[in-house]
Structures are given as structure tokens and as C-alpha cells.
PDB file of N, CA and C in Angstrom:
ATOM      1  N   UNK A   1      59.639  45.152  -2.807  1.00  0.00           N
ATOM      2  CA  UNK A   1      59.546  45.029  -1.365  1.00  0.00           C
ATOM      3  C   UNK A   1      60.963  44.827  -0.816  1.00  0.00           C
ATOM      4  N   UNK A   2      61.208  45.809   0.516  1.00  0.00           N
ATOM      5  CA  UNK A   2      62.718  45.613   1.175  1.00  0.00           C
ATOM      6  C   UNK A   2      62.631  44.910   1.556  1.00  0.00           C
ATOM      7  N   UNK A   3      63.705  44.044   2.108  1.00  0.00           N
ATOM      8  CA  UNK A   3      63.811  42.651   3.444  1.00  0.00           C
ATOM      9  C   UNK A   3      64.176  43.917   4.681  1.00  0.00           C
ATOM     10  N   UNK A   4      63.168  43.186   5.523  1.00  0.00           N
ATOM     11  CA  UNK A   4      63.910  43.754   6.835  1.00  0.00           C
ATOM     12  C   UNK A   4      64.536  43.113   7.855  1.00  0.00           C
ATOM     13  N   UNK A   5      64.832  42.512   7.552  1.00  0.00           N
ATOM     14  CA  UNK A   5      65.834  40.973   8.093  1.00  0.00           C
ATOM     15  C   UNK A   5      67.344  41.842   7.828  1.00  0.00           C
ATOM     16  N   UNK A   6      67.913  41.424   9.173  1.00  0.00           N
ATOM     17  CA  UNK A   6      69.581  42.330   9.459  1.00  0.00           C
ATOM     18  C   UNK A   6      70.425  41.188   8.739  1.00  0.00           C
ATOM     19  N   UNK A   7      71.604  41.415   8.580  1.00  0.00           N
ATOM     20  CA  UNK A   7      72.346  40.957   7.418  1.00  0.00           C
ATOM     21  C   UNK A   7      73.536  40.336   8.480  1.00  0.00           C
ATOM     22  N   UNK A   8      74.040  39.279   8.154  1.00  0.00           N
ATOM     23  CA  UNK A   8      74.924  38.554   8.796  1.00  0.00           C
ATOM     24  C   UNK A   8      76.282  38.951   8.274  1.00  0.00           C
ATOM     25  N   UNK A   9      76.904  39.141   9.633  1.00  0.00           N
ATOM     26  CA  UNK A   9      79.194  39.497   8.913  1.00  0.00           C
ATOM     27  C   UNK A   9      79.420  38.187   8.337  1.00  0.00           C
ATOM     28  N   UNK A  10      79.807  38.320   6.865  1.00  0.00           N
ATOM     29  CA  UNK A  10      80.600  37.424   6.614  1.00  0.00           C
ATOM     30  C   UNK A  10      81.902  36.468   7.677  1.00  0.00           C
ATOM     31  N   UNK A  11      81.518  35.647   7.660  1.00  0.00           N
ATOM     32  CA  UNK A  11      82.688  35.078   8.727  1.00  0.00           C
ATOM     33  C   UNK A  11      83.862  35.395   8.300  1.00  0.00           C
ATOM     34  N   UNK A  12      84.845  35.989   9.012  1.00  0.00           N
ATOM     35  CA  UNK A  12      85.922  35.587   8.870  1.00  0.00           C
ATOM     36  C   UNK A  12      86.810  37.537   8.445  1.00  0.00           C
ATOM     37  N   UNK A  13      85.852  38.127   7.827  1.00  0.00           N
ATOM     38  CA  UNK A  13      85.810  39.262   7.221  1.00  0.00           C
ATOM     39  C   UNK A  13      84.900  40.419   7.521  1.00  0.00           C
ATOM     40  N   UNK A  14      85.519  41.748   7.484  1.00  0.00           N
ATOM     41  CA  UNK A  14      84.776  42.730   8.292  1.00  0.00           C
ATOM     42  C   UNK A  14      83.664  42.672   7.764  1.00  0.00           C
ATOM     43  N   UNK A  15      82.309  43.642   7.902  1.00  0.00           N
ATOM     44  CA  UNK A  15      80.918  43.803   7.350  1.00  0.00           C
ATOM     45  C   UNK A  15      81.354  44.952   6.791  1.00  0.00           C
ATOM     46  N   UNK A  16      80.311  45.135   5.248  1.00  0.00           N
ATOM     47  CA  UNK A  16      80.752  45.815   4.738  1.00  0.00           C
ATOM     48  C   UNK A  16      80.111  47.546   5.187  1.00  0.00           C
ATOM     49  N   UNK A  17      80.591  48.463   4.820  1.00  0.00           N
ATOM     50  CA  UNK A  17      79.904  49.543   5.292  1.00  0.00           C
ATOM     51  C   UNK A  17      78.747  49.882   5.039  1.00  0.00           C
ATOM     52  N   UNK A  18      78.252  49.566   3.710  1.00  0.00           N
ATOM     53  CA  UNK A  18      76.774  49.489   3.769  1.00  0.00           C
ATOM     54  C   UNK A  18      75.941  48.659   3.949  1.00  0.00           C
ATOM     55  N   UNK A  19      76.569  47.765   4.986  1.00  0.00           N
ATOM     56  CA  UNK A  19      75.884  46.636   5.541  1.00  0.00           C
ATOM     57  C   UNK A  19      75.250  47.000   6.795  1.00  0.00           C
ATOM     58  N   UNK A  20      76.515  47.454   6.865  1.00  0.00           N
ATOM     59  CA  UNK A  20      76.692  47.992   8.447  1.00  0.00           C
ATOM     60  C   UNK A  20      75.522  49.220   8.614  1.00  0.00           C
ATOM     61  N   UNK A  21      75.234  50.180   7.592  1.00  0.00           N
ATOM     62  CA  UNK A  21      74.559  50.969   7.759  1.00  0.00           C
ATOM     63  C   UNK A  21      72.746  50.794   7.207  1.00  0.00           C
ATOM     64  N   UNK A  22      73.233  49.728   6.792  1.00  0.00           N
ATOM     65  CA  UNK A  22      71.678  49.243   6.288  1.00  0.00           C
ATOM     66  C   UNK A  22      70.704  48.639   7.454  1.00  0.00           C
ATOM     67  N   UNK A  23      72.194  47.956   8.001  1.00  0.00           N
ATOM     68  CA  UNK A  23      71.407  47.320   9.491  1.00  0.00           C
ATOM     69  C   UNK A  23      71.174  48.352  10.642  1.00  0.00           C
ATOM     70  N   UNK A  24      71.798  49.318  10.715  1.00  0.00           N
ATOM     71  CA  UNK A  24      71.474  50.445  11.475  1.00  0.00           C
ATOM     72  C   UNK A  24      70.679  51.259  11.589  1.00  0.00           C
ATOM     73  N   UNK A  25      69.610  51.012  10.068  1.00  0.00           N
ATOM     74  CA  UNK A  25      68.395  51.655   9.499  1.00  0.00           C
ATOM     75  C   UNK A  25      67.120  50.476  10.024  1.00  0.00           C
ATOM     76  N   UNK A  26      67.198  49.436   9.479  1.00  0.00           N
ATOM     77  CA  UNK A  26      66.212  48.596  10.053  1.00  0.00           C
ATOM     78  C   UNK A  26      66.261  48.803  11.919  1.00  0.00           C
ATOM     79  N   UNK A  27      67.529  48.506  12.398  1.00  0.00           N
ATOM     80  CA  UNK A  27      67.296  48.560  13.793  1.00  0.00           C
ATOM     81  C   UNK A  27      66.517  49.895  14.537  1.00  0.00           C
ATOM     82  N   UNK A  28      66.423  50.980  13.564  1.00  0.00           N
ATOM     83  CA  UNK A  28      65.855  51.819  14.009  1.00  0.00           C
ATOM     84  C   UNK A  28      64.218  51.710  13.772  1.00  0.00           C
ATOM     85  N   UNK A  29      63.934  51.162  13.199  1.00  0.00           N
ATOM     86  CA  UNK A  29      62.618  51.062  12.773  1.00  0.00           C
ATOM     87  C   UNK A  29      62.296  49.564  13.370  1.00  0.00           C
ATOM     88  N   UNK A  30      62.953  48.874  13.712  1.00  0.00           N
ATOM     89  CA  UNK A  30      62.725  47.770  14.311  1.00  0.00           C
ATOM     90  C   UNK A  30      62.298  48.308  16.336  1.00  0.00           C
ATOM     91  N   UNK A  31      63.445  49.090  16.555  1.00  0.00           N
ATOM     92  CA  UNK A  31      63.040  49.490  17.988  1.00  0.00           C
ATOM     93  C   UNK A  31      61.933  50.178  18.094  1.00  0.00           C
ATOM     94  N   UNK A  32      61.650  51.363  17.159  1.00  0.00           N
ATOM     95  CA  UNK A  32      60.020  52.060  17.244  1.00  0.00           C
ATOM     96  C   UNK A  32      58.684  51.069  17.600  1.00  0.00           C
ATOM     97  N   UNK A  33      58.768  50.132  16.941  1.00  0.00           N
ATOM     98  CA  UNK A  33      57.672  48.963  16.695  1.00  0.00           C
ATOM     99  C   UNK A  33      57.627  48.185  17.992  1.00  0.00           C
ATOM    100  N   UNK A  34      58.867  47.883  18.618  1.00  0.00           N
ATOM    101  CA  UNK A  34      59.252  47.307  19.402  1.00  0.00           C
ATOM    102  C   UNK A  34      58.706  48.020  20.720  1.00  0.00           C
ATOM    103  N   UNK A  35      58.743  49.086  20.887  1.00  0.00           N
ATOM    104  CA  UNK A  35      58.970  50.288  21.969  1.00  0.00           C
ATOM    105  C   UNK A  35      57.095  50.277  21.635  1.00  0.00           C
ATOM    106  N   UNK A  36      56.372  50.570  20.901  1.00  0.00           N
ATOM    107  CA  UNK A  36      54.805  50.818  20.797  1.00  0.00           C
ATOM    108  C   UNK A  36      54.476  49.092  21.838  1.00  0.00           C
ATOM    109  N   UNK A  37      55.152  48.302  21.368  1.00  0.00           N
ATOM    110  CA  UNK A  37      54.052  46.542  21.618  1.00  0.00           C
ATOM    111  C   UNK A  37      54.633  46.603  23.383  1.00  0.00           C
ATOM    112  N   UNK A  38      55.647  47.332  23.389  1.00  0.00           N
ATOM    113  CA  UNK A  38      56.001  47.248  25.148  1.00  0.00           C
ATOM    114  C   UNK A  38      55.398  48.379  26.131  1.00  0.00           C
ATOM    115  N   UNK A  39      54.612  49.034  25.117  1.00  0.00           N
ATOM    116  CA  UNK A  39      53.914  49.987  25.807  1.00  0.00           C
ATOM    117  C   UNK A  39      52.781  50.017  26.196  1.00  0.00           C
ATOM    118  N   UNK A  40      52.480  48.896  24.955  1.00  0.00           N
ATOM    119  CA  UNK A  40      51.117  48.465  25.003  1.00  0.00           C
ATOM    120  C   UNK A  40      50.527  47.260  25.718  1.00  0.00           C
ATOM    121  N   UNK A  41      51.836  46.133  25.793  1.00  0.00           N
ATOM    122  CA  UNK A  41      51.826  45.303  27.007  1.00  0.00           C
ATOM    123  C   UNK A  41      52.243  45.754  28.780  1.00  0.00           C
ATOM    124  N   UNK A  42      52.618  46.696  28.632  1.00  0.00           N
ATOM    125  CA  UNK A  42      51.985  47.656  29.864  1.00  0.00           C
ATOM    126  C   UNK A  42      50.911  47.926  30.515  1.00  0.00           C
ATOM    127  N   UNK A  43      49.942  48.761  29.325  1.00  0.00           N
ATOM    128  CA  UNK A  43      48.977  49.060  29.772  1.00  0.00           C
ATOM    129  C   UNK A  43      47.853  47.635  30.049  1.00  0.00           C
ATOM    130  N   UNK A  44      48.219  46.753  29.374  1.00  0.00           N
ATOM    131  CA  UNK A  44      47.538  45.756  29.674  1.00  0.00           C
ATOM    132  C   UNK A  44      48.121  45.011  31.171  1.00  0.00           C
ATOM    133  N   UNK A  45      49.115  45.075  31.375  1.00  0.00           N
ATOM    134  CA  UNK A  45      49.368  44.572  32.829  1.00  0.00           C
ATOM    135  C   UNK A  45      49.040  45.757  33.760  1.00  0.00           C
ATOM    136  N   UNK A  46      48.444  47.125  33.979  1.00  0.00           N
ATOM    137  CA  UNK A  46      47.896  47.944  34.271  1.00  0.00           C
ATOM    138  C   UNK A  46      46.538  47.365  34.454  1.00  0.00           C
ATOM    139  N   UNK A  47      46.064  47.317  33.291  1.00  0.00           N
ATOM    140  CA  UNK A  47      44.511  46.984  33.055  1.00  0.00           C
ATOM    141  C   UNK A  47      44.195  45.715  34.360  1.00  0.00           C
ATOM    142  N   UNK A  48      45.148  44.345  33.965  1.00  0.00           N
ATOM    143  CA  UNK A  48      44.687  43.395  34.897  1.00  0.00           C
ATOM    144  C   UNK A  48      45.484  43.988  36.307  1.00  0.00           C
ATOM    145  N   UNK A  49      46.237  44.471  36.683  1.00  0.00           N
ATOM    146  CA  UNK A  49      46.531  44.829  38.258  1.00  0.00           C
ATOM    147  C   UNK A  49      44.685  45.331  38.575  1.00  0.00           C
ATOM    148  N   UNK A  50      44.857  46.911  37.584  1.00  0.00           N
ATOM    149  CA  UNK A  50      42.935  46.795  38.449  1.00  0.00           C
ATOM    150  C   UNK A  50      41.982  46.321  38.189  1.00  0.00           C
ATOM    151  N   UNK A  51      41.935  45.648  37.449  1.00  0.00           N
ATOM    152  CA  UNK A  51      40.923  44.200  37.447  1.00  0.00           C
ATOM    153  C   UNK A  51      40.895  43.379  38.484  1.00  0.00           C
ATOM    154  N   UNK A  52      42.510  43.003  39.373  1.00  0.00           N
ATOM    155  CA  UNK A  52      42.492  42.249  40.475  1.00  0.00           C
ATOM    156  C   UNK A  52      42.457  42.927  41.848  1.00  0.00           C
ATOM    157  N   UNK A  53      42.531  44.268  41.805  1.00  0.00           N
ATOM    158  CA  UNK A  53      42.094  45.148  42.944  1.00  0.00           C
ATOM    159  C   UNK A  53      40.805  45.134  42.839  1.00  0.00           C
ATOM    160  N   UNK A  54      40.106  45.176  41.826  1.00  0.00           N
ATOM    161  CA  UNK A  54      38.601  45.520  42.188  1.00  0.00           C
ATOM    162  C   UNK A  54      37.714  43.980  42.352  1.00  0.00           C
ATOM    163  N   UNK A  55      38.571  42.797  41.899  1.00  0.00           N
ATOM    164  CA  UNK A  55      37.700  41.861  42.801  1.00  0.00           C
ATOM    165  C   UNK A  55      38.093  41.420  43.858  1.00  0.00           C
ATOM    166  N   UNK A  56      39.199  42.058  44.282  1.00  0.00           N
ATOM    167  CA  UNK A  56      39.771  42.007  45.795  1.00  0.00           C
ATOM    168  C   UNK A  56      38.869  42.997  46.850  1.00  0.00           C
ATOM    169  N   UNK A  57      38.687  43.959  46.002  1.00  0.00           N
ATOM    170  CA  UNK A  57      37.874  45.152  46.860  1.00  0.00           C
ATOM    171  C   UNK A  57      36.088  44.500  46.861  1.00  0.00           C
ATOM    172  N   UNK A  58      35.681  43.459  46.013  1.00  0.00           N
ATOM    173  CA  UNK A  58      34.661  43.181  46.078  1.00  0.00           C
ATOM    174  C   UNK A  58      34.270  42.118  47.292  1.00  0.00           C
ATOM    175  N   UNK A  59      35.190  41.912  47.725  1.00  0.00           N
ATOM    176  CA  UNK A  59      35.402  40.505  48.722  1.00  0.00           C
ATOM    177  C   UNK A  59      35.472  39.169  47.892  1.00  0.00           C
ATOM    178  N   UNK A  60      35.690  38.245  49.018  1.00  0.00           N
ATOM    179  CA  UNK A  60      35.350  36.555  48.306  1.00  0.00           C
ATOM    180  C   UNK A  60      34.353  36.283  47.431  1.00  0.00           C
ATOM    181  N   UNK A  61      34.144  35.387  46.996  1.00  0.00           N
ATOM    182  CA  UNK A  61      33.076  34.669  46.041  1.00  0.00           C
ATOM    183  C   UNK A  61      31.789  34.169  46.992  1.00  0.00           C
ATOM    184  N   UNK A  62      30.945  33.947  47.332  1.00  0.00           N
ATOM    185  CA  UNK A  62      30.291  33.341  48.405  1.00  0.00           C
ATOM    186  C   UNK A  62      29.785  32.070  47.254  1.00  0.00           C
ATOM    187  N   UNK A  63      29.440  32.274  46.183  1.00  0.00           N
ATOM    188  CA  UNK A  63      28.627  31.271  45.575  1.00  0.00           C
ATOM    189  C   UNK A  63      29.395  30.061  44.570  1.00  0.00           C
ATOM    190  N   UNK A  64      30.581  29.969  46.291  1.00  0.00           N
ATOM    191  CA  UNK A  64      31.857  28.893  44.943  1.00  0.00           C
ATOM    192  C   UNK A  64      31.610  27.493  46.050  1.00  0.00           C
ATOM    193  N   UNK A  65      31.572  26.543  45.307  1.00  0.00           N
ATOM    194  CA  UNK A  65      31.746  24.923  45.844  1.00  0.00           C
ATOM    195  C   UNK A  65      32.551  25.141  47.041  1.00  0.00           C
ATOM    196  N   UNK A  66      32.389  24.186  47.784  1.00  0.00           N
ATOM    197  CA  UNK A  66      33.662  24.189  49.286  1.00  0.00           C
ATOM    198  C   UNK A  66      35.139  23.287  47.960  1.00  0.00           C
ATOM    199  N   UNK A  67      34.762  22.593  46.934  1.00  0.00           N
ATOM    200  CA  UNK A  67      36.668  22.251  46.405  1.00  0.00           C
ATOM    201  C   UNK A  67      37.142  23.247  45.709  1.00  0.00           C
ATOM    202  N   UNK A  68      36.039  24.885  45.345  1.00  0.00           N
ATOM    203  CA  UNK A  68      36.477  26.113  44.806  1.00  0.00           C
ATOM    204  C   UNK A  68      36.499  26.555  43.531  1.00  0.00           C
ATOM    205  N   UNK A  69      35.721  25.442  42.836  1.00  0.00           N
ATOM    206  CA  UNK A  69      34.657  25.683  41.982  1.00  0.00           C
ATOM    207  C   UNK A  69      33.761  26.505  41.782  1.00  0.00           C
ATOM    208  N   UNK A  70      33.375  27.297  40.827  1.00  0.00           N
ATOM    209  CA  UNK A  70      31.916  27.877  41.049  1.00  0.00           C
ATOM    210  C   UNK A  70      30.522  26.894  40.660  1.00  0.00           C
ATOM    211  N   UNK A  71      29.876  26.985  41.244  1.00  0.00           N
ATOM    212  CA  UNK A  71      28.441  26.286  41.181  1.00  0.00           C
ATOM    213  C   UNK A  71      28.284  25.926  39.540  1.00  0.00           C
ATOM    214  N   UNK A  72      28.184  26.685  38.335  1.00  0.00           N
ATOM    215  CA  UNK A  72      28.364  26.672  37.592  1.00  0.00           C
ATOM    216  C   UNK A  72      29.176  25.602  36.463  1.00  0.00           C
ATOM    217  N   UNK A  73      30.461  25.358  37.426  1.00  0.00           N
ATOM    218  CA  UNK A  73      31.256  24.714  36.589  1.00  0.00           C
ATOM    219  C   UNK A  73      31.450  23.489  37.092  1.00  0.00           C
ATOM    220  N   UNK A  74      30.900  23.247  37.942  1.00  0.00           N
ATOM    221  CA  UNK A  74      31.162  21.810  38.481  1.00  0.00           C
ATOM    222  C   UNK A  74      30.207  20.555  37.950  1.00  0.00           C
ATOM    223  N   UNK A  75      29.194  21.027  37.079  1.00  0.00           N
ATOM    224  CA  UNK A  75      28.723  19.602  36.390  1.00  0.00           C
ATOM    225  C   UNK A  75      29.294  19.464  34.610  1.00  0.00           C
ATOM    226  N   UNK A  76      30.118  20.609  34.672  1.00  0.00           N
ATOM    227  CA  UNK A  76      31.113  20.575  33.698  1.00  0.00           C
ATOM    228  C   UNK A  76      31.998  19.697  33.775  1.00  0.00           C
ATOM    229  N   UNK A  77      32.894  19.358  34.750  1.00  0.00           N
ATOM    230  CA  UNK A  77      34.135  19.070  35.047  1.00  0.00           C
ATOM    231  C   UNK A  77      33.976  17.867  35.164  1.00  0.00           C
ATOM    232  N   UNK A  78      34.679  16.813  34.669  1.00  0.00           N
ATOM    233  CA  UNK A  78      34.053  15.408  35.235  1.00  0.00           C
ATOM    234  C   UNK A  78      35.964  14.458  35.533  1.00  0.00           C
ATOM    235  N   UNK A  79      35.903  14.271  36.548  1.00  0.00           N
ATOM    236  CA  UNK A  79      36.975  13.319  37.413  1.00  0.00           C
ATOM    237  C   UNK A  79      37.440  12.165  35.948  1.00  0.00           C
ATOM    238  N   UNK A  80      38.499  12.010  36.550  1.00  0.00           N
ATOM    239  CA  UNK A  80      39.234  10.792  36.095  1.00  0.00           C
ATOM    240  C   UNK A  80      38.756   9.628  35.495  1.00  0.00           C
ATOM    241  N   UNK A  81      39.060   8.916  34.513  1.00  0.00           N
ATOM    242  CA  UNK A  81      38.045   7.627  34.717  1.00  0.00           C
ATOM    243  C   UNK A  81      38.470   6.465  36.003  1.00  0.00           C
ATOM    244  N   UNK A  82      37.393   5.754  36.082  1.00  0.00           N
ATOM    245  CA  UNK A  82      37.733   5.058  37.432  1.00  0.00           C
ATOM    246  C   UNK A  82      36.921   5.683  38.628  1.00  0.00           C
ATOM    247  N   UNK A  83      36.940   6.859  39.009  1.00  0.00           N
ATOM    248  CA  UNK A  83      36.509   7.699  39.588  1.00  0.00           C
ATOM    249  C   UNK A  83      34.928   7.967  40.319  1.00  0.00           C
ATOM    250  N   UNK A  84      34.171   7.078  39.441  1.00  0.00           N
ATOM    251  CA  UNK A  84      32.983   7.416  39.571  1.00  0.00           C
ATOM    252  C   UNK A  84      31.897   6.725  40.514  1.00  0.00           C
TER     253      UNK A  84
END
């Protein structure tokens, strides 16, 4: 198994040339991978933009608590202690 972990310049002293070109091989295969997960976190910020147009286009909620709760979740939720 290769490492694909880029290789650090010796301090002090140039990198060697097939260092240099080893890391120039991973970085290429590192950006492909890279370039698919940013394409794909795209389409997912796509996905929720119209997810939030279409419950914008649906109107308000009518069946939410007046503190903006839904009916649902409010004998879920229970206040602070002290509170009661």
C-alpha cells in the first residue's frame, strides 16, 4: 500500500526531485476527489435552495403554537427547572 500523504522539504535543504514529483502525483489525484465532493456539495445546496422555495411557495405553517412551535413538539420540550 502507497502513502498518500505529501512529503515535507527537509528544512534547511532543497526537496528532492523525486519528492517533488511524487507530490505532484498525489496532488493530482488528491484534486480529482476533491473536485467530485465539491460538486457534490453543490448539488446538495441546490437541493435545499428548492426545498426552501417550495415551502415558501407553500405559504406559512397555520398549525404552529403562537411561541412557533409546532403543535406536535411542544409537550416534548419542557422549560428550565424552576420553571414550572
Amino acid at each position: 500500500m502507497k502513502s498518500e500523504i505529501h512529503r515535507k522539504k527537509p528544512r534547511g535543504r532543497p526537496m528532492s526531485t523525486p519528492t517533488s514529483r511524487a507530490n505532484g502525483r498525489k496532488s493530482v489525484v488528491r484534486s480529482k476527489v476533491e473536485h467530485v465532493f465539491g460538486h457534490q456539495l453543490e448539488l446538495v445546496g441546490d437541493l435545499a435552495g428548492l426545498l426552501r422555495l417550495a415551502a415558501a411557495a407553500e405559504g406559512p405553517d397555520t398549525k404552529k403554537a403562537p411561541d412557533g412551535l409546532p403543535e406536535a413538539s411542544r409537550s416534548t420540550v419542557r422549560s428550565p427547572a424552576g420553571d414550572q
